[in-house]
C-alpha atoms as a PDB file:
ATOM      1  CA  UNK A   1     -11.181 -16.372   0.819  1.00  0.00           C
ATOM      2  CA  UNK A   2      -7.632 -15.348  -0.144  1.00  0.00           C
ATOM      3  CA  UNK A   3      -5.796 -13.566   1.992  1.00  0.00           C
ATOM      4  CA  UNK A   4      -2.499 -13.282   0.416  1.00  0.00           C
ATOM      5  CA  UNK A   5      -3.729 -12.088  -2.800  1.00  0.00           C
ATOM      6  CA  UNK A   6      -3.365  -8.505  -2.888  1.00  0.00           C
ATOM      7  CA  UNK A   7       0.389  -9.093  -0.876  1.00  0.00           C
ATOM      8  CA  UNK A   8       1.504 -11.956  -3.492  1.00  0.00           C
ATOM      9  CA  UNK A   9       3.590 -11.287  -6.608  1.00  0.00           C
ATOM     10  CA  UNK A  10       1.772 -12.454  -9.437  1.00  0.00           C
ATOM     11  CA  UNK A  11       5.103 -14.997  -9.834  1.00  0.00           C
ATOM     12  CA  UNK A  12       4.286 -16.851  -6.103  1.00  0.00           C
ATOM     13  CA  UNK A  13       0.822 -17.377  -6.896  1.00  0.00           C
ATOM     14  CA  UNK A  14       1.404 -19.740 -10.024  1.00  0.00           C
ATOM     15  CA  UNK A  15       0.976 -23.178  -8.643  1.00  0.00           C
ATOM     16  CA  UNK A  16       3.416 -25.593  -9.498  1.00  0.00           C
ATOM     17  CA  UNK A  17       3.317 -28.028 -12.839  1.00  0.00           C
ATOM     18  CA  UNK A  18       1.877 -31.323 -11.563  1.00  0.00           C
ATOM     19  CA  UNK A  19       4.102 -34.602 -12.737  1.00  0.00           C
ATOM     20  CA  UNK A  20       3.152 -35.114 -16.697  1.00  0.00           C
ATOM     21  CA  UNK A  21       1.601 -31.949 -17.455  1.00  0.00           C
ATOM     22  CA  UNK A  22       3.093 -29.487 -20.191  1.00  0.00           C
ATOM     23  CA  UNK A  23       3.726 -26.397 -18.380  1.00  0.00           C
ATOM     24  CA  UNK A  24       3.948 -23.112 -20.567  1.00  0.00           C
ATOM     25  CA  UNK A  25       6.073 -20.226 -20.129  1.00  0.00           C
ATOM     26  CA  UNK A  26       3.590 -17.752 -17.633  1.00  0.00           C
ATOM     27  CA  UNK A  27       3.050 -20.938 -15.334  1.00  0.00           C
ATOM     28  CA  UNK A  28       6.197 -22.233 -15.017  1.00  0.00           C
ATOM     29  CA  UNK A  29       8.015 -20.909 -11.799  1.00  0.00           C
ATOM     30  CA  UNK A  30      11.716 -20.220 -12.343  1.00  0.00           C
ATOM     31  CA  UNK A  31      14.716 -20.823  -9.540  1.00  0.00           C
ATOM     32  CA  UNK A  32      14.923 -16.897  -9.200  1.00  0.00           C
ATOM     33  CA  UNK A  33      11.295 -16.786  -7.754  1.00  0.00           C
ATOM     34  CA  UNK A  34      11.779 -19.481  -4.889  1.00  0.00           C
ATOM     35  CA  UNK A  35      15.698 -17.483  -4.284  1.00  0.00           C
ATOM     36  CA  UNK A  36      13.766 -14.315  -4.221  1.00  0.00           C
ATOM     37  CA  UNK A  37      10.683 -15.864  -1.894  1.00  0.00           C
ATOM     38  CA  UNK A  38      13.491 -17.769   0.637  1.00  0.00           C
ATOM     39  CA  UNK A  39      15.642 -14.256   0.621  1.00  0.00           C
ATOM     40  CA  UNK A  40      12.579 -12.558   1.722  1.00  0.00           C
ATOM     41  CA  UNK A  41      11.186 -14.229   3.795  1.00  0.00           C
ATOM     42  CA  UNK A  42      14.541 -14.959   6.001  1.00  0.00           C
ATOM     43  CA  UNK A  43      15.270 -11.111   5.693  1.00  0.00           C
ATOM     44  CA  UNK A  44      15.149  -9.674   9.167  1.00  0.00           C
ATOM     45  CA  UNK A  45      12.565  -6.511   8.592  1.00  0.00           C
ATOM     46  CA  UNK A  46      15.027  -3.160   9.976  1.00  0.00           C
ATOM     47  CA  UNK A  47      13.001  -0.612  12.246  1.00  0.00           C
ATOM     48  CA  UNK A  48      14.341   3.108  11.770  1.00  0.00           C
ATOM     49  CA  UNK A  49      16.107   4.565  14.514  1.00  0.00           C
ATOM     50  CA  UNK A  50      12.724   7.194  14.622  1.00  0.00           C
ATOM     51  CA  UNK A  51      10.058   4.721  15.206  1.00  0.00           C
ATOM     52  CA  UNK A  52      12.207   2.847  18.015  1.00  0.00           C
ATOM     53  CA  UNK A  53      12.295   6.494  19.531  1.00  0.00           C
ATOM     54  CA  UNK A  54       8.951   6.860  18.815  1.00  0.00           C
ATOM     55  CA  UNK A  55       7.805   3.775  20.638  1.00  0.00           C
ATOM     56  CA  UNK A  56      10.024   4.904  23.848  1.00  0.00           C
ATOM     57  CA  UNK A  57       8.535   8.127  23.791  1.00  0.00           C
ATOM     58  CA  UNK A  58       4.991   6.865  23.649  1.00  0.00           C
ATOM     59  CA  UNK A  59       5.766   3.858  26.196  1.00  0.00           C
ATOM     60  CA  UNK A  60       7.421   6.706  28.890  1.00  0.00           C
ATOM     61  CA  UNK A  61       4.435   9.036  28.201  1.00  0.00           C
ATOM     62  CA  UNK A  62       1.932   6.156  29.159  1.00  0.00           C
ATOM     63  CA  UNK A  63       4.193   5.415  32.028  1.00  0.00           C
ATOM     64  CA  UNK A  64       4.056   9.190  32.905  1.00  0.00           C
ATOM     65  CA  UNK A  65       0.112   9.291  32.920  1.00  0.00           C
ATOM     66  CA  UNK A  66      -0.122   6.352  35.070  1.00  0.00           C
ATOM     67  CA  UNK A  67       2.097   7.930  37.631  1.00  0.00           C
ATOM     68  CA  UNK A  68       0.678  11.066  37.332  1.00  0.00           C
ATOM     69  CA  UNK A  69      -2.536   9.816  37.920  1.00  0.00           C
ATOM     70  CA  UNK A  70      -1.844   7.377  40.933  1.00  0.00           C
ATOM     71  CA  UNK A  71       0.279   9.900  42.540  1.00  0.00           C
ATOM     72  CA  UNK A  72      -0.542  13.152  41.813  1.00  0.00           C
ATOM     73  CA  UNK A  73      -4.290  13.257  41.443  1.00  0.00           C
ATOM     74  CA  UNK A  74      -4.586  10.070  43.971  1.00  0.00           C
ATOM     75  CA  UNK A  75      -7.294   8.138  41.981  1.00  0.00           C
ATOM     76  CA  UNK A  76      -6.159   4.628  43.018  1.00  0.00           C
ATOM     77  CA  UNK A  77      -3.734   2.071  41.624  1.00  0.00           C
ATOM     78  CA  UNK A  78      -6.719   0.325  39.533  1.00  0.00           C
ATOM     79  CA  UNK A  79      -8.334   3.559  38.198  1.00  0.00           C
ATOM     80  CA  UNK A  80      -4.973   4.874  37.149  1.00  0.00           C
ATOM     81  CA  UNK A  81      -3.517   1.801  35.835  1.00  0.00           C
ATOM     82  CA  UNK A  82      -7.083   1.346  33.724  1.00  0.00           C
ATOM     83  CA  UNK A  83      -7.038   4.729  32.690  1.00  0.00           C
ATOM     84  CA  UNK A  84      -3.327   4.756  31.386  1.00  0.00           C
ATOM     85  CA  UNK A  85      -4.336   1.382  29.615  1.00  0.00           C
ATOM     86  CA  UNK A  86      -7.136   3.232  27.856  1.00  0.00           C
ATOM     87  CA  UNK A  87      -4.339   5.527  26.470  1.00  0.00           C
ATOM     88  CA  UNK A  88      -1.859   3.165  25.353  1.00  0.00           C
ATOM     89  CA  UNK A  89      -4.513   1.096  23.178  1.00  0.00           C
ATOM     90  CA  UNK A  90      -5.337   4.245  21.777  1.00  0.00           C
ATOM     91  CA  UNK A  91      -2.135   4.377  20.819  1.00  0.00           C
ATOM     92  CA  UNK A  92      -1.858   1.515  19.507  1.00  0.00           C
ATOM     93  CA  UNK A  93      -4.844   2.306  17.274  1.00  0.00           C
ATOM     94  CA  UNK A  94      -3.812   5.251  16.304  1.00  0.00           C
ATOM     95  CA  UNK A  95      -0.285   3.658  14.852  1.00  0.00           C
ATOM     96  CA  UNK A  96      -2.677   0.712  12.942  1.00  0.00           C
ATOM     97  CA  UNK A  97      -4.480   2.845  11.465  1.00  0.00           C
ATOM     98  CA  UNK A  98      -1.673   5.241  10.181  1.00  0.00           C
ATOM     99  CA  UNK A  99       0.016   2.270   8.954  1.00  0.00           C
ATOM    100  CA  UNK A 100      -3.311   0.723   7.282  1.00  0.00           C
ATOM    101  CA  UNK A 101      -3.337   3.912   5.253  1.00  0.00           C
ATOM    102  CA  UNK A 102       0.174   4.167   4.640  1.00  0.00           C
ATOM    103  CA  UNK A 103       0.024   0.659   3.185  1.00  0.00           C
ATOM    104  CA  UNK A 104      -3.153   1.725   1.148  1.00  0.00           C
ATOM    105  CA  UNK A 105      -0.792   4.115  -0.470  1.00  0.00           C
ATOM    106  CA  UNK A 106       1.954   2.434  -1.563  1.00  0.00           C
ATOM    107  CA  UNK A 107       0.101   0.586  -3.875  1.00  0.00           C
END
């Protein structure tokens, strides 16, 4: 099972020319595919200002529910703290899945 394949250029996935074989032109790799490959993959990824604010929000509304639960309502430390839990992993489904389908897109 490949895993990279749908992620991979068509350029990375040509394996390189063993010692005495003839290469042709489609299989043999070229210095500006490995500078491309090392620039990318030593490229820091940037966030957007709106998904750091995104993740504060969410992280400070979690926060919120816990406190409102433990406090306010008085269910307990453990219920609240479970319940909030509950939340945030929804959450964080929630933002996989947008972002599964927004990859799905792009392509």
């Amino acid at each position: 099972m490949t895993v990279d394949r749908d992620t991979t250029a068509e350029s990375e996935r040509v394996a390189p020319v063993a010692a005495g074989m003839s290469s042709t032109d489609d299989t043999r790799r070229t210095e500006a595919d490995d500078t491309r490959r090392t620039d990318r993959a030593t490229a820091t990824p940037t966030v957007s200002t709106a998904t750091v604010v995104a993740y504060a929000v969410a992280g400070v509304a979690v926060l919120g529910w816990f406190l409102f639960g433990w406090l306010v309502l008085q269910q307990g430390f453990v219920d609240s703290l479970g319940e909030s839990a509950g939340a945030a992993f929804a959450l964080l489904l929630i933002v996989s899945i947008v972002g599964t389908v927004r990859r799905g897109r792009r392509r």
